[in-house]
Protein backbone atom coordinates (compact mmCIF):
# COMPACT_ATOMS: atom_id res chain seq x y z
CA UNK A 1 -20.34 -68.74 26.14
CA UNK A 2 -23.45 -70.65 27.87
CA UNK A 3 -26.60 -68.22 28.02
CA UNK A 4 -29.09 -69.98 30.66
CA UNK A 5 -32.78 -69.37 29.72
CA UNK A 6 -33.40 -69.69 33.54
CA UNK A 7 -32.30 -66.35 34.38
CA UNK A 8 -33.78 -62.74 32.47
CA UNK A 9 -29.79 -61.82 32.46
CA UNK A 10 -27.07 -63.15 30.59
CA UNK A 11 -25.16 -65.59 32.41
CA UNK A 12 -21.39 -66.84 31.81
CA UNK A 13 -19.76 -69.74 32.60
CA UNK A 14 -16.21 -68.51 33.84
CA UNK A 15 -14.69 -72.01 32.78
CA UNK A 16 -15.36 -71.72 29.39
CA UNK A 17 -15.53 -67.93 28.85
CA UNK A 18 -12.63 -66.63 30.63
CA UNK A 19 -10.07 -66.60 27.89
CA UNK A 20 -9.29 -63.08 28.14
CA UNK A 21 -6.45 -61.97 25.84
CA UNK A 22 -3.90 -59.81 26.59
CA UNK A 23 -4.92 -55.92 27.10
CA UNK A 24 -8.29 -56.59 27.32
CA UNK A 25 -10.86 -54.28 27.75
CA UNK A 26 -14.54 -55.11 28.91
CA UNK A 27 -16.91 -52.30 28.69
CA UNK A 28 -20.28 -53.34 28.39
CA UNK A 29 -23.24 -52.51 31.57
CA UNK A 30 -24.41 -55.74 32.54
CA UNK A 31 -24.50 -57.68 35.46
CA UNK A 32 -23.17 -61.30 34.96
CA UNK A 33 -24.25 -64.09 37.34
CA UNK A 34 -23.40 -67.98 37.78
CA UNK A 35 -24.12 -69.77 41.10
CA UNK A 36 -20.58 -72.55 41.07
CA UNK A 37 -19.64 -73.69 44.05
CA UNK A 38 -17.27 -76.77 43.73
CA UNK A 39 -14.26 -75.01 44.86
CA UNK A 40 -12.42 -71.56 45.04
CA UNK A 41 -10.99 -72.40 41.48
CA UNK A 42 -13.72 -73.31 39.87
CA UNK A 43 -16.41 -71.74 41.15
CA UNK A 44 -15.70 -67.62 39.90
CA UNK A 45 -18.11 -66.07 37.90
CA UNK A 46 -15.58 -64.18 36.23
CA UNK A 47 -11.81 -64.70 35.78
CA UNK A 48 -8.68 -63.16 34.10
CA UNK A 49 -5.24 -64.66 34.16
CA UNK A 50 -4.40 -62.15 31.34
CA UNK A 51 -2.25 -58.76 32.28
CA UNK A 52 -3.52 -55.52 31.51
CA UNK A 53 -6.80 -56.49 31.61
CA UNK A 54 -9.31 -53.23 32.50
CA UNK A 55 -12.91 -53.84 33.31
CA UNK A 56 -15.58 -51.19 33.43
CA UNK A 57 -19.25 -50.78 34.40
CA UNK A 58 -19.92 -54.64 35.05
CA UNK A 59 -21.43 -56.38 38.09
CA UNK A 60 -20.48 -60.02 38.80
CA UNK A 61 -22.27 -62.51 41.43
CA UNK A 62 -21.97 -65.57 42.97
CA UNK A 63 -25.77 -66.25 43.50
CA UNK A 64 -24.96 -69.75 45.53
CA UNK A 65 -25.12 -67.97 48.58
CA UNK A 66 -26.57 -64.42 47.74
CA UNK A 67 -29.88 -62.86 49.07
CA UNK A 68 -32.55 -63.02 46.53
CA UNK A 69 -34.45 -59.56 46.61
CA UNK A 70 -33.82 -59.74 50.59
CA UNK A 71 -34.90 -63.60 50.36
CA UNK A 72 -33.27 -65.61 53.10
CA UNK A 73 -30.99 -68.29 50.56
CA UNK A 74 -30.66 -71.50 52.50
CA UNK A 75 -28.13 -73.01 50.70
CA UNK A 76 -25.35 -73.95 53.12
CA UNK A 77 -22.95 -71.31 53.38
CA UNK A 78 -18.90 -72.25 51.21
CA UNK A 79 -16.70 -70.53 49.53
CA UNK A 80 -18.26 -69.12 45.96
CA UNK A 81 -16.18 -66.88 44.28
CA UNK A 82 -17.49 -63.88 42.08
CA UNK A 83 -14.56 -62.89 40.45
CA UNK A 84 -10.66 -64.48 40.71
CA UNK A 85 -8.24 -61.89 39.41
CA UNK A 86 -4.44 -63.64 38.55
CA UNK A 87 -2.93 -61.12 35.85
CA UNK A 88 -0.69 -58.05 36.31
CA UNK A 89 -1.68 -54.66 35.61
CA UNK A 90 -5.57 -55.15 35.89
CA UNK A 91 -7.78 -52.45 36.87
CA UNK A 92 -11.41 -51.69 37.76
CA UNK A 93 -13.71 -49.33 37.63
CA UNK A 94 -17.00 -49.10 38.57
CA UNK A 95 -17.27 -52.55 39.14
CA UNK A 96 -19.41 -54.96 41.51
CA UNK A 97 -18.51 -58.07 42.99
CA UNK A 98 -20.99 -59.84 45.02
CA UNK A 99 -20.97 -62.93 46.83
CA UNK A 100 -20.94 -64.14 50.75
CA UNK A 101 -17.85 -65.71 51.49
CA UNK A 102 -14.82 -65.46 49.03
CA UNK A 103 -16.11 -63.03 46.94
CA UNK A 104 -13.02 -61.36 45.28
CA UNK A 105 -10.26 -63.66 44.97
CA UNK A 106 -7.61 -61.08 44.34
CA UNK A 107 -5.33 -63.99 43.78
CA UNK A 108 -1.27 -62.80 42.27
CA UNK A 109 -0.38 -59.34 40.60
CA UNK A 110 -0.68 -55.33 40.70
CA UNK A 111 -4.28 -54.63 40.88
CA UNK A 112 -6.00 -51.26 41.12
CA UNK A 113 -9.81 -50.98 42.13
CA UNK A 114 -11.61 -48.02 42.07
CA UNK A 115 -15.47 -46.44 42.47
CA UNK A 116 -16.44 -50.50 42.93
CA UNK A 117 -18.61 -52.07 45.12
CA UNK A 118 -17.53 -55.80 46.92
CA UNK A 119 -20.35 -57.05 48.97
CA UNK A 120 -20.18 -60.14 51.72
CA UNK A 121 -19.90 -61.46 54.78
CA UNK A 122 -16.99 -63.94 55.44
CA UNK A 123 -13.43 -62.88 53.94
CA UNK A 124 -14.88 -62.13 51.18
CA UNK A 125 -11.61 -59.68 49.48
CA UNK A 126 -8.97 -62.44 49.81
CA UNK A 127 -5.77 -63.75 48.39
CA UNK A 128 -1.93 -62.53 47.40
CA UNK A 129 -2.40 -59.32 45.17
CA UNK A 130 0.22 -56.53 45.29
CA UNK A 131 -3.85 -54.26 45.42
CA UNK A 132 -5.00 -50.78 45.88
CA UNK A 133 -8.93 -50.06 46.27
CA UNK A 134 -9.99 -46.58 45.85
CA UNK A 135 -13.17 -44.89 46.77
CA UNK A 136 -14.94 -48.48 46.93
CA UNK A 137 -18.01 -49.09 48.63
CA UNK A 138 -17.47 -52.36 50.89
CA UNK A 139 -20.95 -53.64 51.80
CA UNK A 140 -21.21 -56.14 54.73
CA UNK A 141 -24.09 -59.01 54.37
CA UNK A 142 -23.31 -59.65 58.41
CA UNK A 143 -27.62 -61.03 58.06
CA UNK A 144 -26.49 -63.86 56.12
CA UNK A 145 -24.66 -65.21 58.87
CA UNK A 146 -25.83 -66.63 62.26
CA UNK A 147 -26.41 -64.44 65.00
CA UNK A 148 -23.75 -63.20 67.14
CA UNK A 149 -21.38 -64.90 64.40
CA UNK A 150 -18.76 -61.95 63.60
CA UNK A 151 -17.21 -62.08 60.07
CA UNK A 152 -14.12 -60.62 58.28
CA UNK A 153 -13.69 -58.18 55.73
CA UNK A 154 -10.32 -59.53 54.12
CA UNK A 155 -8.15 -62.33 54.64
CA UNK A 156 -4.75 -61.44 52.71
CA UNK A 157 -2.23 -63.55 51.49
CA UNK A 158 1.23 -62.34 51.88
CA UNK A 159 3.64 -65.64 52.41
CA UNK A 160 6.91 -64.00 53.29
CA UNK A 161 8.25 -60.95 54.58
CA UNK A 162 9.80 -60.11 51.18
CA UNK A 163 6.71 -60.62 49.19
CA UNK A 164 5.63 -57.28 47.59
CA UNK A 165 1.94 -58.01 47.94
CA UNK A 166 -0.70 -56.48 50.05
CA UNK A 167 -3.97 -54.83 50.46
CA UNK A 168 -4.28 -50.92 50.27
CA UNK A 169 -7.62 -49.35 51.02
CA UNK A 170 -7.81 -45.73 50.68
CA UNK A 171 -11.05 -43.26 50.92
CA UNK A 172 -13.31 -46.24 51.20
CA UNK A 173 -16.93 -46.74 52.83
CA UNK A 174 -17.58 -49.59 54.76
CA UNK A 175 -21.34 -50.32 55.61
CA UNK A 176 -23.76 -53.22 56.53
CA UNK A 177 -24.99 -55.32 58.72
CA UNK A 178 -24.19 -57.51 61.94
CA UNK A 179 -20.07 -57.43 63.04
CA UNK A 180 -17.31 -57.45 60.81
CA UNK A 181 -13.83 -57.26 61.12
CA UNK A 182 -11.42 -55.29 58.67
CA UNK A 183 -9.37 -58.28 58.32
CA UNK A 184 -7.44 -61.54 59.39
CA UNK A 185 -4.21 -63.06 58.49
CA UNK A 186 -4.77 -65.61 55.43
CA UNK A 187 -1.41 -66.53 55.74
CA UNK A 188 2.05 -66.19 57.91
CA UNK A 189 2.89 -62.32 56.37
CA UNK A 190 -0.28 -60.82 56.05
CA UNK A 191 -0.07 -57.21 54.88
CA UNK A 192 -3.23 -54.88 54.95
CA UNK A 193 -3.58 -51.24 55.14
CA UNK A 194 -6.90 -49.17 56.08
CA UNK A 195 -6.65 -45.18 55.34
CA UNK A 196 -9.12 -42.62 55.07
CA UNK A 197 -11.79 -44.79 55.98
CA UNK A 198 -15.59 -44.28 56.56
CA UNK A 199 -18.00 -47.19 58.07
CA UNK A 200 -21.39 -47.26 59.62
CA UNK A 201 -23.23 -49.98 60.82
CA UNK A 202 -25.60 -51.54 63.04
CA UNK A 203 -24.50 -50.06 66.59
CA UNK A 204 -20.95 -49.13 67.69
CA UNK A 205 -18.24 -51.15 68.21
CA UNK A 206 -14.83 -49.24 67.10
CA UNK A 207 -12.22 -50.55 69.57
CA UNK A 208 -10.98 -53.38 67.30
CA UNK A 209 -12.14 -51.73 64.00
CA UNK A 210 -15.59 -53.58 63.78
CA UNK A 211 -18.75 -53.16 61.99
CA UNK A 212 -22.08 -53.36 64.04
């Protein structure tokens, strides 16, 4: 564990605190920060390879690119990942991930999400899980990008028609700012699914199921 005296909260480095064993359980109410940016792997705040790991009550951010107390953050805008989940049989609840692009890196497994909050602007739910979210609140940052610039909520993963994986979002709330779109194709077999869904925004602009 590395605590920074920089920051009033206690940060972890996910590189050398992420050796989660198996049937984990993290419980505590904190909000855990780190600000990597060097590349999708290395850069989450958080990350589990381990199955069966459940998470509860915790907040993670990528503060590279987040807003500061509504502060403008002029770092350029990359890929910094909040949280990379690569086990089986994981689950959340009541859990925040925020970032601005690449977020949650819901990378390989059966995931289940539910009452969390996933906040950013540029495919910032991505990657290959097998994934339901569940009553999540999925907050747009569409300010931190340029105007007129539209971004994208998810970007799955799927590689071939017989892959199991995909992205189910069910009873959710989608809000923000600027446009957003529910999703693009990461790769060749993208599989997404949108049911149930609530979203307001700046304006209206429902045709192709975007935000603002």
């Amino acid at each position: 564990m590395q605590i920074s005296r920089k920051y009033k909260r206690l940060l972890i480095r996910s590189q050398s605190t992420t050796a989660i064993g198996p049937s984990s359980t993290l419980q505590p109410a904190f909000t855990v920060e780190w600000g990597d940016h060097d590349s999708v792997a290395q850069s989450p705040t958080f990350a589990t390879v381990a199955d069966n790991t459940v998470v509860k009550s915790l907040t993670f951010v990528n503060t590279y690119n987040f807003p500061n107390k509504g502060k403008v953050n002029r770092n350029p805008r990359i890929p910094a990942v909040a949280a990379l989940i690569n086990g089986d049989k994981c689950a959340f609840y009541s859990v925040g991930f925020s970032g601005v692009q690449d977020t949650l890196w819901d990378a390989d497994g059966r995931h289940f999400f539910h009452l969390c909050t996933i906040q950013g602007a540029v495919d910032f739910i991505f990657g290959n899980g097998q994934s339901i979210y569940k009553k999540c609140v999925i907050n747009v940052l569409g300010a931190t990008l340029k105007p007129g610039v539209a971004g994208y909520i998810t970007a799955q993963g799927r590689t071939n028609p017989y892959d199991a994986s995909g992205f189910v979002f069910t009873d959710n709330l989608v809000h923000g700012t600027g446009k957003a779109f529910l999703g693009r194709p990461w790769r060749s077999y993208a599989r997404l699914t949108f049911a149930e869904i609530g979203y307001y925004g700046s304006g209206s602009n429902t045709g192709r199921r975007a935000l603002g």
